[in-house]
PDB file of N, CA and C in Angstrom:
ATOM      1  N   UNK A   1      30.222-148.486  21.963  1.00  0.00           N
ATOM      2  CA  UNK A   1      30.316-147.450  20.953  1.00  0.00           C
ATOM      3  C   UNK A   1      29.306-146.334  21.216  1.00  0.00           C
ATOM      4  N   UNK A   2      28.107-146.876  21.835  1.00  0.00           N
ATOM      5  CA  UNK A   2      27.089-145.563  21.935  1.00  0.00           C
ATOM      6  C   UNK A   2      27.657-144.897  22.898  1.00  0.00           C
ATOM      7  N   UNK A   3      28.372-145.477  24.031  1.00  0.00           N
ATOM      8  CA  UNK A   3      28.820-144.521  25.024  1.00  0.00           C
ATOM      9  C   UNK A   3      29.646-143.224  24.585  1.00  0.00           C
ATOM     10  N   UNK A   4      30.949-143.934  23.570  1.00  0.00           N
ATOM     11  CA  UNK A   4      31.987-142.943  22.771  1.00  0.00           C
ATOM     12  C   UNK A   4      30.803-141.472  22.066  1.00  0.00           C
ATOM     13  N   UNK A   5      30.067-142.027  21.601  1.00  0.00           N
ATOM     14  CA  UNK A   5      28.978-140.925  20.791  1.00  0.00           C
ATOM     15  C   UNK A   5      28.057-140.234  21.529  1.00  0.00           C
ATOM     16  N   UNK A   6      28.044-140.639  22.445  1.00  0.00           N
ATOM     17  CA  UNK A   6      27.364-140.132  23.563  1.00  0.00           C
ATOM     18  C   UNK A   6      27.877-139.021  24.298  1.00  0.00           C
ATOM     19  N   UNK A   7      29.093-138.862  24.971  1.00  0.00           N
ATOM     20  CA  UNK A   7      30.027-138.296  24.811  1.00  0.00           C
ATOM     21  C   UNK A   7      30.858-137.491  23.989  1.00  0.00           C
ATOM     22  N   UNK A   8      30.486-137.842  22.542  1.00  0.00           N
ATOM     23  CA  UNK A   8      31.019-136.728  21.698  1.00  0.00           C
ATOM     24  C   UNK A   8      29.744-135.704  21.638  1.00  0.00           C
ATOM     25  N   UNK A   9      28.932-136.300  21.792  1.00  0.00           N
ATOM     26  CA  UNK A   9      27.522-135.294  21.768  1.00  0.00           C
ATOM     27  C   UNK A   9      27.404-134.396  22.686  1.00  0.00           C
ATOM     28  N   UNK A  10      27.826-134.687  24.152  1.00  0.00           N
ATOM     29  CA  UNK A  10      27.976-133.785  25.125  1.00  0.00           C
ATOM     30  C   UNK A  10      29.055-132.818  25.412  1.00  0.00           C
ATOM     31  N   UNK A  11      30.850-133.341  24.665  1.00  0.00           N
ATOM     32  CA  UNK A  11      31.620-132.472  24.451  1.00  0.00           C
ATOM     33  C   UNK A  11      31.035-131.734  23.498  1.00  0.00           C
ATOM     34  N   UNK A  12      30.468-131.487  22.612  1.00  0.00           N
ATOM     35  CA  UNK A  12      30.149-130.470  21.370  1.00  0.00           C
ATOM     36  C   UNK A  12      29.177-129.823  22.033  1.00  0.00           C
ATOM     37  N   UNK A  13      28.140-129.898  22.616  1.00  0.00           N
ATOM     38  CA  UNK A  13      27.186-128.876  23.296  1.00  0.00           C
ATOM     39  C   UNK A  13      27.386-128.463  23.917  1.00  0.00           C
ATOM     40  N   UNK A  14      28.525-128.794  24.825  1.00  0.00           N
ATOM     41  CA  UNK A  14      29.448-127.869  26.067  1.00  0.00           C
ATOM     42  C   UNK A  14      30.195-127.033  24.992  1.00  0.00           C
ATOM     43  N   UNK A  15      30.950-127.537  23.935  1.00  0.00           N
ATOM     44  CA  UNK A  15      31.393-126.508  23.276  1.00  0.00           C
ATOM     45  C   UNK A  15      30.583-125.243  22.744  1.00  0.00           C
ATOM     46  N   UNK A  16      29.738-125.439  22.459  1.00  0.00           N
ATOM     47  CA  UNK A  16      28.887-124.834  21.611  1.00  0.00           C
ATOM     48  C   UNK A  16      27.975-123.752  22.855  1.00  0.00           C
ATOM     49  N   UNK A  17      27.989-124.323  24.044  1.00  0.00           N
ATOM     50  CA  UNK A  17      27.439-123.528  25.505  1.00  0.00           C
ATOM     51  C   UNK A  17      28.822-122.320  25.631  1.00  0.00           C
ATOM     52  N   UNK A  18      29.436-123.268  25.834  1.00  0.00           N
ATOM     53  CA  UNK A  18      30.661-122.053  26.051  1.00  0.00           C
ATOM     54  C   UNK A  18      30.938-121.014  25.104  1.00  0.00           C
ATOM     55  N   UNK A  19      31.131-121.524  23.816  1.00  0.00           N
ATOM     56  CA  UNK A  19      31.378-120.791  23.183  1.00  0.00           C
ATOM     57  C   UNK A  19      30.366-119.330  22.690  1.00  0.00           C
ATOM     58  N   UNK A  20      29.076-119.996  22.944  1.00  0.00           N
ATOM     59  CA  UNK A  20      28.476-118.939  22.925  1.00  0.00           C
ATOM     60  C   UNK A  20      27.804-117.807  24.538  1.00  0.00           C
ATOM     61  N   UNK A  21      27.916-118.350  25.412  1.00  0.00           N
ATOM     62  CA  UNK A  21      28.354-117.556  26.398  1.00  0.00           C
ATOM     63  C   UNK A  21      29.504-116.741  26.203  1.00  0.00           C
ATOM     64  N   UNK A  22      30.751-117.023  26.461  1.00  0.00           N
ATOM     65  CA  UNK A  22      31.534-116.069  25.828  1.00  0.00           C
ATOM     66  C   UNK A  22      31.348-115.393  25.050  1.00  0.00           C
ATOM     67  N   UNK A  23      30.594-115.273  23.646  1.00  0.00           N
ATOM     68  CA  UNK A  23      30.532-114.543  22.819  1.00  0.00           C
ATOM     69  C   UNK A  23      29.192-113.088  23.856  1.00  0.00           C
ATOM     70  N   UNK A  24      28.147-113.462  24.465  1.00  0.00           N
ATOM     71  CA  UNK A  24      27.299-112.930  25.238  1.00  0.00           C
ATOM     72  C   UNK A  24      27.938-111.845  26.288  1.00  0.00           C
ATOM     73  N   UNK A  25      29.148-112.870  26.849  1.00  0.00           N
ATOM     74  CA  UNK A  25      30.138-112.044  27.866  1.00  0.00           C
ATOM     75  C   UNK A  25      30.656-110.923  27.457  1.00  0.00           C
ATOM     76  N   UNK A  26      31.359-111.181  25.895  1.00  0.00           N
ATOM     77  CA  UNK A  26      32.323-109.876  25.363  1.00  0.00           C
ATOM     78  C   UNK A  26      31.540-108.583  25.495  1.00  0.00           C
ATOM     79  N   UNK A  27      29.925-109.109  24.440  1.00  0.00           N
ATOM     80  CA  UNK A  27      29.193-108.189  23.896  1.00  0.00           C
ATOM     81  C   UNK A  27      28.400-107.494  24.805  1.00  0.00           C
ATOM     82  N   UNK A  28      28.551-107.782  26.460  1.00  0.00           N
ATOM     83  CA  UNK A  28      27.856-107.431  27.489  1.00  0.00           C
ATOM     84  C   UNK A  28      29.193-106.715  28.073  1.00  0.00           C
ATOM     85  N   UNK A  29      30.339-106.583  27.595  1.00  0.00           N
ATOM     86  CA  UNK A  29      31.581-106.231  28.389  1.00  0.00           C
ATOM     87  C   UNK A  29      31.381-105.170  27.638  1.00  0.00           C
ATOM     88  N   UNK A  30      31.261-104.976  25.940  1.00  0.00           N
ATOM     89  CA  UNK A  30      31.654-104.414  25.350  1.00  0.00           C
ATOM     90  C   UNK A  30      30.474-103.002  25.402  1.00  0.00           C
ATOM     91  N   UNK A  31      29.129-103.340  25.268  1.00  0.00           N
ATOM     92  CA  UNK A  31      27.932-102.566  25.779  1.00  0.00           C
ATOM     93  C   UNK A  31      28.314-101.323  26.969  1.00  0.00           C
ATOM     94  N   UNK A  32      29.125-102.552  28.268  1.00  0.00           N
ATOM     95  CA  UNK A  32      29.186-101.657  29.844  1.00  0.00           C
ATOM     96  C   UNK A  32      30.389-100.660  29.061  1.00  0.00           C
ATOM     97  N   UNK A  33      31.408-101.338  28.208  1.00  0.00           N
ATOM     98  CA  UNK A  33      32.457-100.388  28.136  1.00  0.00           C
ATOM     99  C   UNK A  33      32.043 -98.614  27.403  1.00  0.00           C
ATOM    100  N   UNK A  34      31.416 -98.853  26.246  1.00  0.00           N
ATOM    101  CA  UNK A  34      30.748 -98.390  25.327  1.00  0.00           C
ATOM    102  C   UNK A  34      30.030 -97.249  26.663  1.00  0.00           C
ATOM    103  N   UNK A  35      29.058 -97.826  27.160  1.00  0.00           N
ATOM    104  CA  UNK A  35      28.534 -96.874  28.018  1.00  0.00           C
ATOM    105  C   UNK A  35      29.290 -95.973  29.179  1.00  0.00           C
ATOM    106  N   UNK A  36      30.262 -96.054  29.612  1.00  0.00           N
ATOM    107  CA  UNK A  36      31.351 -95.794  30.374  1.00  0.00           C
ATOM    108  C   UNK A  36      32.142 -94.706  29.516  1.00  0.00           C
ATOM    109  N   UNK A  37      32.051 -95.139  28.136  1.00  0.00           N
ATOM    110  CA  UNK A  37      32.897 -94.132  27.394  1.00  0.00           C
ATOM    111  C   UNK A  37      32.191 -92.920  26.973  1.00  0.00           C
ATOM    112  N   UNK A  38      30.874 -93.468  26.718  1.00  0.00           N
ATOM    113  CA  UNK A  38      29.562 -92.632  26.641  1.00  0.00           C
ATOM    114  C   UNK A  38      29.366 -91.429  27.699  1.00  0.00           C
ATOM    115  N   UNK A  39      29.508 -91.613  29.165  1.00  0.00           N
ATOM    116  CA  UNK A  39      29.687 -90.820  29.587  1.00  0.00           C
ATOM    117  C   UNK A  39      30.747 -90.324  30.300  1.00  0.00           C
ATOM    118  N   UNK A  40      32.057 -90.644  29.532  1.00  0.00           N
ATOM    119  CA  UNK A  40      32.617 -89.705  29.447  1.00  0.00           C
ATOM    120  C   UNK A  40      32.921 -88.706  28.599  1.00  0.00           C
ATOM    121  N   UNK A  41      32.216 -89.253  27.875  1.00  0.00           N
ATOM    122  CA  UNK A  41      31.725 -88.231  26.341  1.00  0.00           C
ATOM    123  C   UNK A  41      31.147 -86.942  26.801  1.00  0.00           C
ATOM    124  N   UNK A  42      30.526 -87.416  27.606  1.00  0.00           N
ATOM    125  CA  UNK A  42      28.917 -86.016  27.755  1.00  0.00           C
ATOM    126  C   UNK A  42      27.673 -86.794  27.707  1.00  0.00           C
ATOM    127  N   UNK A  43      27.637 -88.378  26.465  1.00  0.00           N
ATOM    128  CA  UNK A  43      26.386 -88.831  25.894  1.00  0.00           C
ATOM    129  C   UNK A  43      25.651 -88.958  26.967  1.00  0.00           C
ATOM    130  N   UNK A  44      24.195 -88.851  26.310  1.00  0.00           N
ATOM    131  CA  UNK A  44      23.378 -89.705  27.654  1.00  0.00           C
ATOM    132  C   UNK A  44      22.465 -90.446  26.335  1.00  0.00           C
ATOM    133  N   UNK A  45      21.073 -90.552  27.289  1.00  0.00           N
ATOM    134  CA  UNK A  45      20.023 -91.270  27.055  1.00  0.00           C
ATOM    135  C   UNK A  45      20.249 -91.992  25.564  1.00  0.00           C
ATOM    136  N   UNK A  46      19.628 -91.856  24.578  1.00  0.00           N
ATOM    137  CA  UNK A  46      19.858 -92.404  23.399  1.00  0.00           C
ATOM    138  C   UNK A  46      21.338 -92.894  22.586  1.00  0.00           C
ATOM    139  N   UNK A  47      21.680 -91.177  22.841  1.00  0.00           N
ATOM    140  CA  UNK A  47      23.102 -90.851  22.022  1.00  0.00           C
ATOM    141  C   UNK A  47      24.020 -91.935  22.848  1.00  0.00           C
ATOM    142  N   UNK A  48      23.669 -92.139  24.440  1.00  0.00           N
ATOM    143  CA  UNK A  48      25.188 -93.466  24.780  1.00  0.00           C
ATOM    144  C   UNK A  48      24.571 -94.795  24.746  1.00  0.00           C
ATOM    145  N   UNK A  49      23.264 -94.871  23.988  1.00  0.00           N
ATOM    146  CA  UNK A  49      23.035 -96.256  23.744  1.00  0.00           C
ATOM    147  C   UNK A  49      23.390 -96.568  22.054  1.00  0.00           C
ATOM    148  N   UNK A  50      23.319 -95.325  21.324  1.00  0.00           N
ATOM    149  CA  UNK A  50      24.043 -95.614  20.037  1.00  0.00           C
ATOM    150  C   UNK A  50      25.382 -95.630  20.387  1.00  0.00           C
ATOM    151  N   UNK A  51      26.220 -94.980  21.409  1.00  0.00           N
ATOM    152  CA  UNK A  51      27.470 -95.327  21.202  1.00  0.00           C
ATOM    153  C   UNK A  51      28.176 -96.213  21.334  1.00  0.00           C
ATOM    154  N   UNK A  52      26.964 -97.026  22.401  1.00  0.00           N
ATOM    155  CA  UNK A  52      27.549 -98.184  22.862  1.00  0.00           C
ATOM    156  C   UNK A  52      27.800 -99.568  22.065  1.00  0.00           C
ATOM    157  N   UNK A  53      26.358 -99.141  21.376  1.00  0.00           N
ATOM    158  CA  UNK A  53      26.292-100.088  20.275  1.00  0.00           C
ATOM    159  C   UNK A  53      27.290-100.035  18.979  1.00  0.00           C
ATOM    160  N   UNK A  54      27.698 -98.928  18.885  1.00  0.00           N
ATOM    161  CA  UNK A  54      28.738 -98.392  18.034  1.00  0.00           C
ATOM    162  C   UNK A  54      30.008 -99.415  18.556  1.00  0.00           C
ATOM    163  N   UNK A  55      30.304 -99.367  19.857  1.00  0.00           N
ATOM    164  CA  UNK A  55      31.822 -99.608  20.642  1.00  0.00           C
ATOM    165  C   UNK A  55      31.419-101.519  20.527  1.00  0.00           C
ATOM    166  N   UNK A  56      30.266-102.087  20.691  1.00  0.00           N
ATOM    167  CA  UNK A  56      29.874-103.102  20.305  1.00  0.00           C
ATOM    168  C   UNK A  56      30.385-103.736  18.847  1.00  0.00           C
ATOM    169  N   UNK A  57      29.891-102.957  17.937  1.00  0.00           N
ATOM    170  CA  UNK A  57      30.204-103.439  16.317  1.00  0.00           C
ATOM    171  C   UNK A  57      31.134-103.289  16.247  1.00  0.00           C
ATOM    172  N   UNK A  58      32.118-102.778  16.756  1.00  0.00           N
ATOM    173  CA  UNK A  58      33.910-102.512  16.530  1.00  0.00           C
ATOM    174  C   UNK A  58      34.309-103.612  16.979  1.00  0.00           C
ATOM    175  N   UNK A  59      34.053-104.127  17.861  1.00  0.00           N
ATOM    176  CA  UNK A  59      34.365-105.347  18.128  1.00  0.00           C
ATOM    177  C   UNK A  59      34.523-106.715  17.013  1.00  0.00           C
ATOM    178  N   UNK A  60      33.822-106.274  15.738  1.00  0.00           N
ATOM    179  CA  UNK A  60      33.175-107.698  14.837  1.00  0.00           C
ATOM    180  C   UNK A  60      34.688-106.959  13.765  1.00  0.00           C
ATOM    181  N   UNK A  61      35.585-106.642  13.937  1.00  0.00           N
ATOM    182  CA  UNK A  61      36.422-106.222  12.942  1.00  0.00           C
ATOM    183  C   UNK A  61      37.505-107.071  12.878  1.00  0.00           C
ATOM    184  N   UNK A  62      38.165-107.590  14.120  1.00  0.00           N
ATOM    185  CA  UNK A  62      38.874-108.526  14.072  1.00  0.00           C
ATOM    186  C   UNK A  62      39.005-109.323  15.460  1.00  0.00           C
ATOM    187  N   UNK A  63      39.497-110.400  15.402  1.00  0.00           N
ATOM    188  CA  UNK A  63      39.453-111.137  16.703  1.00  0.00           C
ATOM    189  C   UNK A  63      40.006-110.324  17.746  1.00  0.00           C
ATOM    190  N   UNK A  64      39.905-110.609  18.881  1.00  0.00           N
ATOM    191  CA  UNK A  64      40.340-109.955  19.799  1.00  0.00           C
ATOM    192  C   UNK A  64      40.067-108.815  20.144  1.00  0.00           C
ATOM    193  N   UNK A  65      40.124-107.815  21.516  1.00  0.00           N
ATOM    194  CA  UNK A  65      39.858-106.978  21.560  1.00  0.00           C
ATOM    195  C   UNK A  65      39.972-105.459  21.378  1.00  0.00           C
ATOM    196  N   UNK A  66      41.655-105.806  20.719  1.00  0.00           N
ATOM    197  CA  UNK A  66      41.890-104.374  20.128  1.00  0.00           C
ATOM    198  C   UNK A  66      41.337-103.628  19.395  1.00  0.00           C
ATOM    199  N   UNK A  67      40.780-104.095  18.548  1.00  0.00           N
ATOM    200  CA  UNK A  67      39.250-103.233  17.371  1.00  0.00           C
ATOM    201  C   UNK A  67      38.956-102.536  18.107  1.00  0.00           C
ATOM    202  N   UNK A  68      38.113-102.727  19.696  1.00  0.00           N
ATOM    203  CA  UNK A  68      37.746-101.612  20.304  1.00  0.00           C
ATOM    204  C   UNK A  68      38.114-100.910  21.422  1.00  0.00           C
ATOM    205  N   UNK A  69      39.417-101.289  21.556  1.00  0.00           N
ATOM    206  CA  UNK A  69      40.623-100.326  22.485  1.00  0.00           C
ATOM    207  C   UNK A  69      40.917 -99.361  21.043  1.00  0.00           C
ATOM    208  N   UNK A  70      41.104 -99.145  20.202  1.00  0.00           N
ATOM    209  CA  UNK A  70      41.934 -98.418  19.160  1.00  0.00           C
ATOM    210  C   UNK A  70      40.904 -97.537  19.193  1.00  0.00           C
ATOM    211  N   UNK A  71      39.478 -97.816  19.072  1.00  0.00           N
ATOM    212  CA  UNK A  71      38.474 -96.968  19.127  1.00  0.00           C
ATOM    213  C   UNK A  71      37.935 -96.167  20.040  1.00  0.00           C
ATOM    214  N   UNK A  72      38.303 -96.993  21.230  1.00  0.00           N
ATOM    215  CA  UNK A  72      38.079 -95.942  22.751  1.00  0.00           C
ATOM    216  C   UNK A  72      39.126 -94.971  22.593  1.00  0.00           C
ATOM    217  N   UNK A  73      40.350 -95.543  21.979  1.00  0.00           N
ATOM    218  CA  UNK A  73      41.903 -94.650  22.572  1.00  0.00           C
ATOM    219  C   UNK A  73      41.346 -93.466  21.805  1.00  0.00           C
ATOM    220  N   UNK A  74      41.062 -93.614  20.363  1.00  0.00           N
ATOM    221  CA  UNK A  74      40.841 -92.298  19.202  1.00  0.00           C
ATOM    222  C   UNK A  74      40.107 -91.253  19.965  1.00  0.00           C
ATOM    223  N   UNK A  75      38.812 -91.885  20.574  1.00  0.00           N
ATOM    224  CA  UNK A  75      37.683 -91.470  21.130  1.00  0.00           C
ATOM    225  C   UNK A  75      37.794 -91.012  22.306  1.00  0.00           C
ATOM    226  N   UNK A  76      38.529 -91.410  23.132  1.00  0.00           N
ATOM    227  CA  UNK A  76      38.701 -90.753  24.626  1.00  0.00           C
ATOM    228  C   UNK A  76      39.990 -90.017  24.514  1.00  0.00           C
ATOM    229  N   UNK A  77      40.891 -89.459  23.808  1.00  0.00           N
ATOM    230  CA  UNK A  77      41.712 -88.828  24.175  1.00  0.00           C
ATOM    231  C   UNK A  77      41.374 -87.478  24.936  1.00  0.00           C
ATOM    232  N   UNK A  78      42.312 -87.514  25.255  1.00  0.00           N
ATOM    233  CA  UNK A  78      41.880 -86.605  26.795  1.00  0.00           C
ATOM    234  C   UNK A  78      41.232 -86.343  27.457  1.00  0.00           C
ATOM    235  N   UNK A  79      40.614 -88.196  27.653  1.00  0.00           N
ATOM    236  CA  UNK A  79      39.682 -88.387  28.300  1.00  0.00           C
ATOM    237  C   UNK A  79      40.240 -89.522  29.204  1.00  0.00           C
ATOM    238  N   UNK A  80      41.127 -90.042  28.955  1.00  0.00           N
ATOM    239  CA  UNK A  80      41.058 -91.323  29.223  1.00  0.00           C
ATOM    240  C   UNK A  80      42.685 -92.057  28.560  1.00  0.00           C
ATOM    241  N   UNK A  81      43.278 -92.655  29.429  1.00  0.00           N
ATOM    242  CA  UNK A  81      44.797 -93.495  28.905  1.00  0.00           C
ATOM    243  C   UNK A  81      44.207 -94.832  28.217  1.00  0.00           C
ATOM    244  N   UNK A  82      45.638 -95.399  26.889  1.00  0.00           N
ATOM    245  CA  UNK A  82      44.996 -96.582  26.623  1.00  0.00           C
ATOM    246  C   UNK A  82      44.965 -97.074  27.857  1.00  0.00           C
ATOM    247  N   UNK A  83      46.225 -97.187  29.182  1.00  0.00           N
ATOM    248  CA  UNK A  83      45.973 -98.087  29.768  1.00  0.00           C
ATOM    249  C   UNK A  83      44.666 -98.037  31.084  1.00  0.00           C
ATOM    250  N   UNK A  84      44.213 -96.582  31.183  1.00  0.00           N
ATOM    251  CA  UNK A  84      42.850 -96.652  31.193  1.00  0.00           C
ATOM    252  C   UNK A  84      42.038 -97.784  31.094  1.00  0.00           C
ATOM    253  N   UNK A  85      41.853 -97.627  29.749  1.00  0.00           N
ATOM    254  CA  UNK A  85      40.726 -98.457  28.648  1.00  0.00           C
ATOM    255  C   UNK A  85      40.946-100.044  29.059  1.00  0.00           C
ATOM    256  N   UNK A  86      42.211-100.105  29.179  1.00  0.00           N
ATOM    257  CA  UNK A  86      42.764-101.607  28.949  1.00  0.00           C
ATOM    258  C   UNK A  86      41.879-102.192  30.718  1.00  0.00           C
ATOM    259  N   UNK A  87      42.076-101.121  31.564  1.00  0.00           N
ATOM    260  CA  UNK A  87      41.603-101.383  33.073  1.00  0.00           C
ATOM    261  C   UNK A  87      40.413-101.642  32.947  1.00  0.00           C
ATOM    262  N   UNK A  88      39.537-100.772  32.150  1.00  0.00           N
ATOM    263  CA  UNK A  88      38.220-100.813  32.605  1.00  0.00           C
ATOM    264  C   UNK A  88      37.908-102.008  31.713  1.00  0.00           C
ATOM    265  N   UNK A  89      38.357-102.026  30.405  1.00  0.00           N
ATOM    266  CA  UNK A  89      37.996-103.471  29.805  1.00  0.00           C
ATOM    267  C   UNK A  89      38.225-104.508  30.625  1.00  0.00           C
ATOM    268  N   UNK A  90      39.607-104.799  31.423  1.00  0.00           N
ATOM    269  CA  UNK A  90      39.182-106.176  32.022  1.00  0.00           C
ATOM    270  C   UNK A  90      38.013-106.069  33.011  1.00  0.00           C
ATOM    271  N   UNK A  91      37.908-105.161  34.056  1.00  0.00           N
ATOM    272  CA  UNK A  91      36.827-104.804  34.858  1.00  0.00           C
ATOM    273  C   UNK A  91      35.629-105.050  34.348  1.00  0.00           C
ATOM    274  N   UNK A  92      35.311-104.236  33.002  1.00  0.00           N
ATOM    275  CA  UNK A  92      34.012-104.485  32.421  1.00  0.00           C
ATOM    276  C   UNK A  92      33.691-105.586  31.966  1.00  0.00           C
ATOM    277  N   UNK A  93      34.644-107.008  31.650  1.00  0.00           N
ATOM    278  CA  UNK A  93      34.491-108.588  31.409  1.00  0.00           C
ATOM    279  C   UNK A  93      34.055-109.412  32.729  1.00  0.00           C
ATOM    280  N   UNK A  94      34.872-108.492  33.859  1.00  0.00           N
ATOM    281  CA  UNK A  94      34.542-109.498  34.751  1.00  0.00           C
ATOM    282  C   UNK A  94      32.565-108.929  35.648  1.00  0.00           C
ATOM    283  N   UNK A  95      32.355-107.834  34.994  1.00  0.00           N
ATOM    284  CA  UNK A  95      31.311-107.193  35.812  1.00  0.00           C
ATOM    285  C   UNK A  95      30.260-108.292  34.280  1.00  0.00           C
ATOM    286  N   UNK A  96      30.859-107.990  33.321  1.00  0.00           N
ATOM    287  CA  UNK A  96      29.819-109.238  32.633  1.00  0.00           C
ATOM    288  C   UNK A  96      29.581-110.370  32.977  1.00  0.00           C
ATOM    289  N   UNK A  97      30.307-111.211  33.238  1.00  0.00           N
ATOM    290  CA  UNK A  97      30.550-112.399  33.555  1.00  0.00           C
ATOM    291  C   UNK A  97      29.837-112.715  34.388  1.00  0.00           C
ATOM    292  N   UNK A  98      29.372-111.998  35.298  1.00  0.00           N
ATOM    293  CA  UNK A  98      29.254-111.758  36.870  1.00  0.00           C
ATOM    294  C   UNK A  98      27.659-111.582  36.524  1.00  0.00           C
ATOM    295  N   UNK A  99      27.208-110.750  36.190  1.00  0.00           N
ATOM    296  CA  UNK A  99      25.977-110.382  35.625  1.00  0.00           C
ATOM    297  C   UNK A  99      25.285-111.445  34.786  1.00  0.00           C
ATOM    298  N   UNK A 100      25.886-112.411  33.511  1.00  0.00           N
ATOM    299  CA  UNK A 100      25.463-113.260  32.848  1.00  0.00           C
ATOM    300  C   UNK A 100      25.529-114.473  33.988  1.00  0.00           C
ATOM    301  N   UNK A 101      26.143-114.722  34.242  1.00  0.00           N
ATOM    302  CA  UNK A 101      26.249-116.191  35.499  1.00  0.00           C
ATOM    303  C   UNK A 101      24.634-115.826  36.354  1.00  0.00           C
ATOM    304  N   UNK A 102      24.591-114.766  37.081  1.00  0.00           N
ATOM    305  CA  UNK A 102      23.343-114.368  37.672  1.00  0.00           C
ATOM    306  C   UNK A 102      21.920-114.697  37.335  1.00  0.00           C
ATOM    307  N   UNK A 103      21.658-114.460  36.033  1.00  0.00           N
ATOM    308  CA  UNK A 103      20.882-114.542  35.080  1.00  0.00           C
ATOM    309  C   UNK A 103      21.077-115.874  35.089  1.00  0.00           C
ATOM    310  N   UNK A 104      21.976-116.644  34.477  1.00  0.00           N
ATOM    311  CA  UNK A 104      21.974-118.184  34.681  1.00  0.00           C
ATOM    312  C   UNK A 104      21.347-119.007  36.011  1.00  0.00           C
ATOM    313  N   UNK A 105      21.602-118.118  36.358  1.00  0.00           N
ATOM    314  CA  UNK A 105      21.277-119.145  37.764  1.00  0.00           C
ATOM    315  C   UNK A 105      19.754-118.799  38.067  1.00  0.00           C
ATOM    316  N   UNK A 106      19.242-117.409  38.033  1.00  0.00           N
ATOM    317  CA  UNK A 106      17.769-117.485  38.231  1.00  0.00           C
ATOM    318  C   UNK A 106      16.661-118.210  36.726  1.00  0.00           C
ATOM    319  N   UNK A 107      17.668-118.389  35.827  1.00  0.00           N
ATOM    320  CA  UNK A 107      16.756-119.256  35.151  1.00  0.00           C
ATOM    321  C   UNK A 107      16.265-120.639  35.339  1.00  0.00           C
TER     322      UNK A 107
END
């Protein structure tokens, strides 16, 4: 029996690893995206770190990532296609991913 519990203890902290990595991944996808949109804004220094953070909190509106495709699309028009946005979002998940794993490993 300790083995069974033993095991449920280690599926739940893997859950709980993953799940919050992923959550780290989005918000590091969502930051690079944010900044990307930033300058294509014009923003720089401050103004595309508030925006980014802006393109960040859009994210907490509903699951998934459309909250902040709807917000790039508003925001980049004629700047930028949704399916643009949709490119650089997957790009910008996997340049997170990539970046957080890194960090993992020199810890």
């Amino acid at each position: 029996m300790a083995n069974l519990t033993d095991r449920a203890r280690a599926f739940e902290t893997q859950f709980t690893q993953d799940t919050e990595m992923r959550f780290r991944i989005e918000a590091r996808r969502n930051r690079l995206l944010g900044l990307w949109a930033a300058e294509m804004l014009g923003k720089t220094g401050t103004e595309a770190d508030d925006y980014a953070a802006a393109v960040m909190r859009a994210d907490f509106e509903e699951a998934g990532p459309e909250d902040v495709v709807r917000l790039l699309v508003e925001d980049l028009q004629g700047h930028a296609s949704e399916a643009d946005i949709r490119r650089k979002l997957a790009e910008m998940g996997v340049q997170a991913k990539a970046q957080l794993s890194g960090q993992n490993n020199v810890s």
